[in-house]
C-alpha atoms as a PDB file:
ATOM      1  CA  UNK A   1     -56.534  27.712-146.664  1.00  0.00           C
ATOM      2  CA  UNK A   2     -59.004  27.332-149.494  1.00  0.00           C
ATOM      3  CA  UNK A   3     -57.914  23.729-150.041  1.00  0.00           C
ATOM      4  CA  UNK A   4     -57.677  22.414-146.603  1.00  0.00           C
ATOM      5  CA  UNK A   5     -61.357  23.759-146.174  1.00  0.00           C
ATOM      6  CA  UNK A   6     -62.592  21.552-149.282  1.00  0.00           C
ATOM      7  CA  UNK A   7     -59.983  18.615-147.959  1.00  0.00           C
ATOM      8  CA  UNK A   8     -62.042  18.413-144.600  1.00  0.00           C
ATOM      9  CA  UNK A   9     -64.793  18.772-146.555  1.00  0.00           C
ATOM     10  CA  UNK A  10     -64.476  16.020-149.187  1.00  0.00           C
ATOM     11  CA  UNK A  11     -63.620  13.600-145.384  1.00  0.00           C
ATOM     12  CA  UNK A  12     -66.519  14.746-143.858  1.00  0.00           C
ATOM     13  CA  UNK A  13     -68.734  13.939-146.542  1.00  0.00           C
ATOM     14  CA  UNK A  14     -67.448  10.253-147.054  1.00  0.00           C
ATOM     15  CA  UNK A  15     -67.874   9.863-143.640  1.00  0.00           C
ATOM     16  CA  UNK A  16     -71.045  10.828-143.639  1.00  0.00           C
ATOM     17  CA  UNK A  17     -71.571   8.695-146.540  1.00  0.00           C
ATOM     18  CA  UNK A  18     -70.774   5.142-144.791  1.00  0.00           C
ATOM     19  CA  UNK A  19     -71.813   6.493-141.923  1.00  0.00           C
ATOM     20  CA  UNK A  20     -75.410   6.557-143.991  1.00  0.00           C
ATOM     21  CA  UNK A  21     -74.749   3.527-145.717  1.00  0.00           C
ATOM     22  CA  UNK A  22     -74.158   1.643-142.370  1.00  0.00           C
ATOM     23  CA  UNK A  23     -77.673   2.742-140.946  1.00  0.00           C
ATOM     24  CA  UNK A  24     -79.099   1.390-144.026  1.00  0.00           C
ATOM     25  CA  UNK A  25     -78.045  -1.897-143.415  1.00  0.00           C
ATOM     26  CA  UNK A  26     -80.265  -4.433-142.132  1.00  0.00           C
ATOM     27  CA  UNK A  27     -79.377  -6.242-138.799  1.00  0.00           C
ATOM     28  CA  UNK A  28     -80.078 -10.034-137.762  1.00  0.00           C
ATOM     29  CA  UNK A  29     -82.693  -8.910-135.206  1.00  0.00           C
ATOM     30  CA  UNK A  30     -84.466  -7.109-138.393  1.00  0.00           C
ATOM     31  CA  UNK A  31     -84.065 -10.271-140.304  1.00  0.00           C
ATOM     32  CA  UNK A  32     -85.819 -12.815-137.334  1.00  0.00           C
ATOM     33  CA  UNK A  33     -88.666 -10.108-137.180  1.00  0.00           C
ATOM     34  CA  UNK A  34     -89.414  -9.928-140.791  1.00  0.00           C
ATOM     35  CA  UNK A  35     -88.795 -13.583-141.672  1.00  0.00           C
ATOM     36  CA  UNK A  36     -91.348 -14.310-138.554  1.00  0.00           C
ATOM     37  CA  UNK A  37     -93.990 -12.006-139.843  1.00  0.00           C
ATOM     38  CA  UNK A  38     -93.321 -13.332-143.333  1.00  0.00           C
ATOM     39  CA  UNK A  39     -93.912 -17.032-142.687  1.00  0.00           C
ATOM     40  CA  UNK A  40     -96.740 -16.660-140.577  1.00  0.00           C
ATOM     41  CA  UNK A  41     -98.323 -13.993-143.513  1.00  0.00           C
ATOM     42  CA  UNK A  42     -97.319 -16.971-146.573  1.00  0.00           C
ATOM     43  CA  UNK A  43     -98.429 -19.532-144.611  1.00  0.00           C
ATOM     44  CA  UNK A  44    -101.693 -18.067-143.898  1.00  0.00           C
ATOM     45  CA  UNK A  45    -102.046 -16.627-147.219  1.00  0.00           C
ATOM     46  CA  UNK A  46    -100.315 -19.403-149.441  1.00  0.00           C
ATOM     47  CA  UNK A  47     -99.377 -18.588-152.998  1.00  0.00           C
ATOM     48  CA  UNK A  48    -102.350 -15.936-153.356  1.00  0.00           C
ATOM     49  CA  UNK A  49     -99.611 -14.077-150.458  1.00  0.00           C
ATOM     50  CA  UNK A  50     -96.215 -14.556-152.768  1.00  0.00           C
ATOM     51  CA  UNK A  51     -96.880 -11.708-155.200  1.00  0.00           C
ATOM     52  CA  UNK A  52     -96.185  -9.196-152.140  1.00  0.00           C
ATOM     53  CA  UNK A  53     -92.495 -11.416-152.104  1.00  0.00           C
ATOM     54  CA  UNK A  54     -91.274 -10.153-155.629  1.00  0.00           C
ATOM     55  CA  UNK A  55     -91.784  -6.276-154.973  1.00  0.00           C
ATOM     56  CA  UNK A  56     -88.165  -4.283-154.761  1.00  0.00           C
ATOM     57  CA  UNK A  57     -90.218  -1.580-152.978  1.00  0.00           C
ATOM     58  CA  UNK A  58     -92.763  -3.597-151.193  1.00  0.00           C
ATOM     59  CA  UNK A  59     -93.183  -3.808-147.508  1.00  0.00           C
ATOM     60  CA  UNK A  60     -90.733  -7.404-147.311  1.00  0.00           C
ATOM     61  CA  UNK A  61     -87.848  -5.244-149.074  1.00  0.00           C
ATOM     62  CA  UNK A  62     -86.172  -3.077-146.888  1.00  0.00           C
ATOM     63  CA  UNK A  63     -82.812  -1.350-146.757  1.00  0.00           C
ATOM     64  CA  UNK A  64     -80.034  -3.898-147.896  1.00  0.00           C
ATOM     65  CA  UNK A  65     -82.051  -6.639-147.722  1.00  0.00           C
ATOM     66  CA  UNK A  66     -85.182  -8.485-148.687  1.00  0.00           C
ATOM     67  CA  UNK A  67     -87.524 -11.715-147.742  1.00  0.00           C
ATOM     68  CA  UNK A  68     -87.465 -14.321-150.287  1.00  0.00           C
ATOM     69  CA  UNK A  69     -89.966 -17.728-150.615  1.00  0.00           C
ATOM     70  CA  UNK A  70     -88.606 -21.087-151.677  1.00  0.00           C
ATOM     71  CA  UNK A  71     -90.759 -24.232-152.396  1.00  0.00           C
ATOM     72  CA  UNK A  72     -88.205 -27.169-151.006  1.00  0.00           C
ATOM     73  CA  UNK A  73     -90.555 -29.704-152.844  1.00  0.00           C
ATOM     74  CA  UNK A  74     -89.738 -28.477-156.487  1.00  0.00           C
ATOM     75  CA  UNK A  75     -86.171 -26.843-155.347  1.00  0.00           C
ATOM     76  CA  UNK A  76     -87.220 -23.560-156.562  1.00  0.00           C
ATOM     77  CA  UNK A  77     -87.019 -19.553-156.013  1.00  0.00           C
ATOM     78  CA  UNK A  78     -90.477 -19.514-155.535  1.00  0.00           C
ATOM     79  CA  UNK A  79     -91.130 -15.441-154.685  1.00  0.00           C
ATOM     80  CA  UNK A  80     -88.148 -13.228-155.032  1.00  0.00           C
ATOM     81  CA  UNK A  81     -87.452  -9.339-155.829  1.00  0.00           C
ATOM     82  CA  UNK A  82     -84.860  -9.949-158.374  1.00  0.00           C
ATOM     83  CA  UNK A  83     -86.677 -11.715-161.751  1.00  0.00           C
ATOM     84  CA  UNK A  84     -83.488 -13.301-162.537  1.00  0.00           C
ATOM     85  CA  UNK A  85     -83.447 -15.021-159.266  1.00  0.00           C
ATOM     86  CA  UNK A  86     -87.447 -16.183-159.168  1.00  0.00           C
ATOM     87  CA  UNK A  87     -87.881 -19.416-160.488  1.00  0.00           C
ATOM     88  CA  UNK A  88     -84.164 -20.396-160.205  1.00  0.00           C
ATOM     89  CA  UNK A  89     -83.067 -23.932-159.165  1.00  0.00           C
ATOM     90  CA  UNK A  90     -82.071 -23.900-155.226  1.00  0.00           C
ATOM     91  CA  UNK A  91     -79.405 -26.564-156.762  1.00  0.00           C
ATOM     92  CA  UNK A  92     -77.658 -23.219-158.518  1.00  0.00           C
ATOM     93  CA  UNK A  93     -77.266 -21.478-155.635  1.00  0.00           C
ATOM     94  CA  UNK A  94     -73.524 -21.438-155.279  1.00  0.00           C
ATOM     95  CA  UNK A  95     -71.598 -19.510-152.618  1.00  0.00           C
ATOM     96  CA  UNK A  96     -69.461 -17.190-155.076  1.00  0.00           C
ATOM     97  CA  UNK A  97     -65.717 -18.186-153.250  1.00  0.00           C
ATOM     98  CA  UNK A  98     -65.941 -21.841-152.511  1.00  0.00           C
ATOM     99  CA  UNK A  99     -69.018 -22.616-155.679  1.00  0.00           C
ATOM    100  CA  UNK A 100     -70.420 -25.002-152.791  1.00  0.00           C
ATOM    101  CA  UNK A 101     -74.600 -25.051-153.834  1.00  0.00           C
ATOM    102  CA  UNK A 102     -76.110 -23.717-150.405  1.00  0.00           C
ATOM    103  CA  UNK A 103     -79.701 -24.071-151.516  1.00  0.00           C
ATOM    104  CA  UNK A 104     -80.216 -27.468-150.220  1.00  0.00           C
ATOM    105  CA  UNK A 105     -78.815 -26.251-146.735  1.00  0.00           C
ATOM    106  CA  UNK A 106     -81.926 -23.373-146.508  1.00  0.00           C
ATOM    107  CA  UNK A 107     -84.074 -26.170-147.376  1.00  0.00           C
ATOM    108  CA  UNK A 108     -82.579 -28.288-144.345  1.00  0.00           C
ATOM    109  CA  UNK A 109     -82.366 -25.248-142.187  1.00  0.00           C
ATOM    110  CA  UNK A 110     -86.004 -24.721-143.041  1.00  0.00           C
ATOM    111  CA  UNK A 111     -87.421 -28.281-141.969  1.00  0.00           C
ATOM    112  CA  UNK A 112     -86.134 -27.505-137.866  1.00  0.00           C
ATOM    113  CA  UNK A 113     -89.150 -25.376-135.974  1.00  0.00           C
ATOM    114  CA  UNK A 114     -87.199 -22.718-135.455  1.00  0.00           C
ATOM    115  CA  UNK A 115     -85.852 -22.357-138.782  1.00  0.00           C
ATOM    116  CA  UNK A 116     -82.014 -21.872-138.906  1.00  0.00           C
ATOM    117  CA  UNK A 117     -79.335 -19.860-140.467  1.00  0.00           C
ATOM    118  CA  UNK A 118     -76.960 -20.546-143.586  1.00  0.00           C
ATOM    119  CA  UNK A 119     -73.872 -18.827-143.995  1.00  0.00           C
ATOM    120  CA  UNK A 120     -72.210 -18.244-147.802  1.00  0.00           C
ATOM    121  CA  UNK A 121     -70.173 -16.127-150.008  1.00  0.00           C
ATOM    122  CA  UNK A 122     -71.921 -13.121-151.564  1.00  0.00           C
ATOM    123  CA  UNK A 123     -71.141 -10.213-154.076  1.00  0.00           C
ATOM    124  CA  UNK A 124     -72.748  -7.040-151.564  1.00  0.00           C
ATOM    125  CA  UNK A 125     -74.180  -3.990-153.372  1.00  0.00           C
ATOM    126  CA  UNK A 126     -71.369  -1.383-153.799  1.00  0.00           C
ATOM    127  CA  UNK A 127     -68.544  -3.192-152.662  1.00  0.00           C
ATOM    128  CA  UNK A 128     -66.166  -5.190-154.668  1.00  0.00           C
ATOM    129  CA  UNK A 129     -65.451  -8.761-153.785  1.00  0.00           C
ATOM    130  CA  UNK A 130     -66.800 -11.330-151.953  1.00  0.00           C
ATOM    131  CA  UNK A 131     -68.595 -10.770-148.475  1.00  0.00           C
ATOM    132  CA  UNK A 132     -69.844 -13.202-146.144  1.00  0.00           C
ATOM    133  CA  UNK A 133     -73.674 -13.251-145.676  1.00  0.00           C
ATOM    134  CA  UNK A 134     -76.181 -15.366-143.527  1.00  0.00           C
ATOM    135  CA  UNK A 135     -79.626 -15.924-144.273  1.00  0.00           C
ATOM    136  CA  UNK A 136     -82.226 -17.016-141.728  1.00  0.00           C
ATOM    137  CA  UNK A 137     -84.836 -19.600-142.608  1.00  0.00           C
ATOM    138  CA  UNK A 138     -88.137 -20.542-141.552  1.00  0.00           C
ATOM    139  CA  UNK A 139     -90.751 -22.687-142.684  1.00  0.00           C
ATOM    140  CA  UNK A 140     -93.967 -21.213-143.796  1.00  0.00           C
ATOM    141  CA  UNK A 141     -96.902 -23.719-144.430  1.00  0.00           C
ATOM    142  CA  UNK A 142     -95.279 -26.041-147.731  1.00  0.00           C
ATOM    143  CA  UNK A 143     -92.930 -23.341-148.550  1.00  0.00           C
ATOM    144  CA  UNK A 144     -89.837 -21.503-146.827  1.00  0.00           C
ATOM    145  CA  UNK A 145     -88.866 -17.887-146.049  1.00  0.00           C
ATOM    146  CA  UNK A 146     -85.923 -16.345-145.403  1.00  0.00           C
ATOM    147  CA  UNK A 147     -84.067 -13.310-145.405  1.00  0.00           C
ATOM    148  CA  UNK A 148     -79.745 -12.187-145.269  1.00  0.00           C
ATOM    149  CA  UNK A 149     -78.025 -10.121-143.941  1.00  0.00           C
ATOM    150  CA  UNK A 150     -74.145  -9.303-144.296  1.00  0.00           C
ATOM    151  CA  UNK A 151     -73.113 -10.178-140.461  1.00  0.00           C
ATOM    152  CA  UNK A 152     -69.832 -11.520-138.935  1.00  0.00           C
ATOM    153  CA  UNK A 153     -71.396 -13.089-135.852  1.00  0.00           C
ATOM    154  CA  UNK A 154     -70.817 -16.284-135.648  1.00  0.00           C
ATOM    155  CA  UNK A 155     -74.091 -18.754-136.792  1.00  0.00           C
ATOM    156  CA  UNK A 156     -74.233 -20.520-133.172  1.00  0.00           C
ATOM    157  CA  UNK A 157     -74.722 -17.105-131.975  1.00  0.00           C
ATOM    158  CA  UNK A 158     -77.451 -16.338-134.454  1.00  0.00           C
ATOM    159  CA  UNK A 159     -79.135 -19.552-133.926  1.00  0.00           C
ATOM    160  CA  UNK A 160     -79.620 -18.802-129.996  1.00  0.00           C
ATOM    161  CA  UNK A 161     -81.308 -15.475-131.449  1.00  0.00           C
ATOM    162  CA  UNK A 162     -83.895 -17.888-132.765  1.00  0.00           C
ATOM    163  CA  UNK A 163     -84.784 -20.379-129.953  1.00  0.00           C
END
């Protein structure tokens, strides 16, 4: 009896557990609201705003995901939470199943009014393998912002989110 308790136990708590971790992951309607706010707070602000863009706890980071600022002009990671990821050539962005460079397609997604959504290859946080991820782009004053998220809905679907 003992070990049937601790059996149902042991399930409950993992599915409690990705029941948890699902909650904490962000949604496409989180990422249009934050990559909004962000471009219209870096394009007012400018680069005295981008400091806020490389906090891991700051108010642009939030629960799987995080807003990121790209200057299209140099091809750089111009604001990002990671260090090893600020500064980096867009060109060495490379989706990690096919090793096609997707930072030129944010910058092109970036130029439209709207902004538009890239879809890629990613390693996700706590889970082995590839995963497919979309960012949404926006432009903001002479830089970009965007944001991903790990979604499966399809990017023509995302994009009439964002008209």
């Amino acid at each position: 009896m003992k070990k049937i308790a601790l059996a149902v136990a042991a399930f409950c708590s993992m599915g409690l557990s990705v029941g948890a971790w699902a909650a904490d992951a962000a949604t496409a309607d989180e990422v249009i609201t934050k990559v909004k706010a962000a471009a219209a707070d870096v394009k007012a602000g400018g680069d005295t705003a981008l400091a806020e863009y490389d906090k891991k706890d700051g108010k642009w980071a939030w629960k799987d995901t995080y807003v990121f600022v790209m200057d299209c002009t140099t091809g750089t990671m111009k604001a990002h939470p990671s260090a090893q990821v600020k500064g980096m050539k867009l060109s060495d962005l490379k989706d990690k199943a096919t090793g096609k460079e997707f930072g030129t397609a944010f910058c092109d997604a970036g130029k439209k009014a709207n902004g538009g959504w890239v879809e890629y290859m990613w390693t996700k946080p706590g889970a082995e393998g590839n995963h497919r991820k979309v960012s949404y782009v926006l432009p903001a004053g002479t830089y970009v912002v965007g944001a991903g998220v790990y979604d499966s809905t399809p990017v023509a679907a995302l994009e009439a989110k964002t008209k």
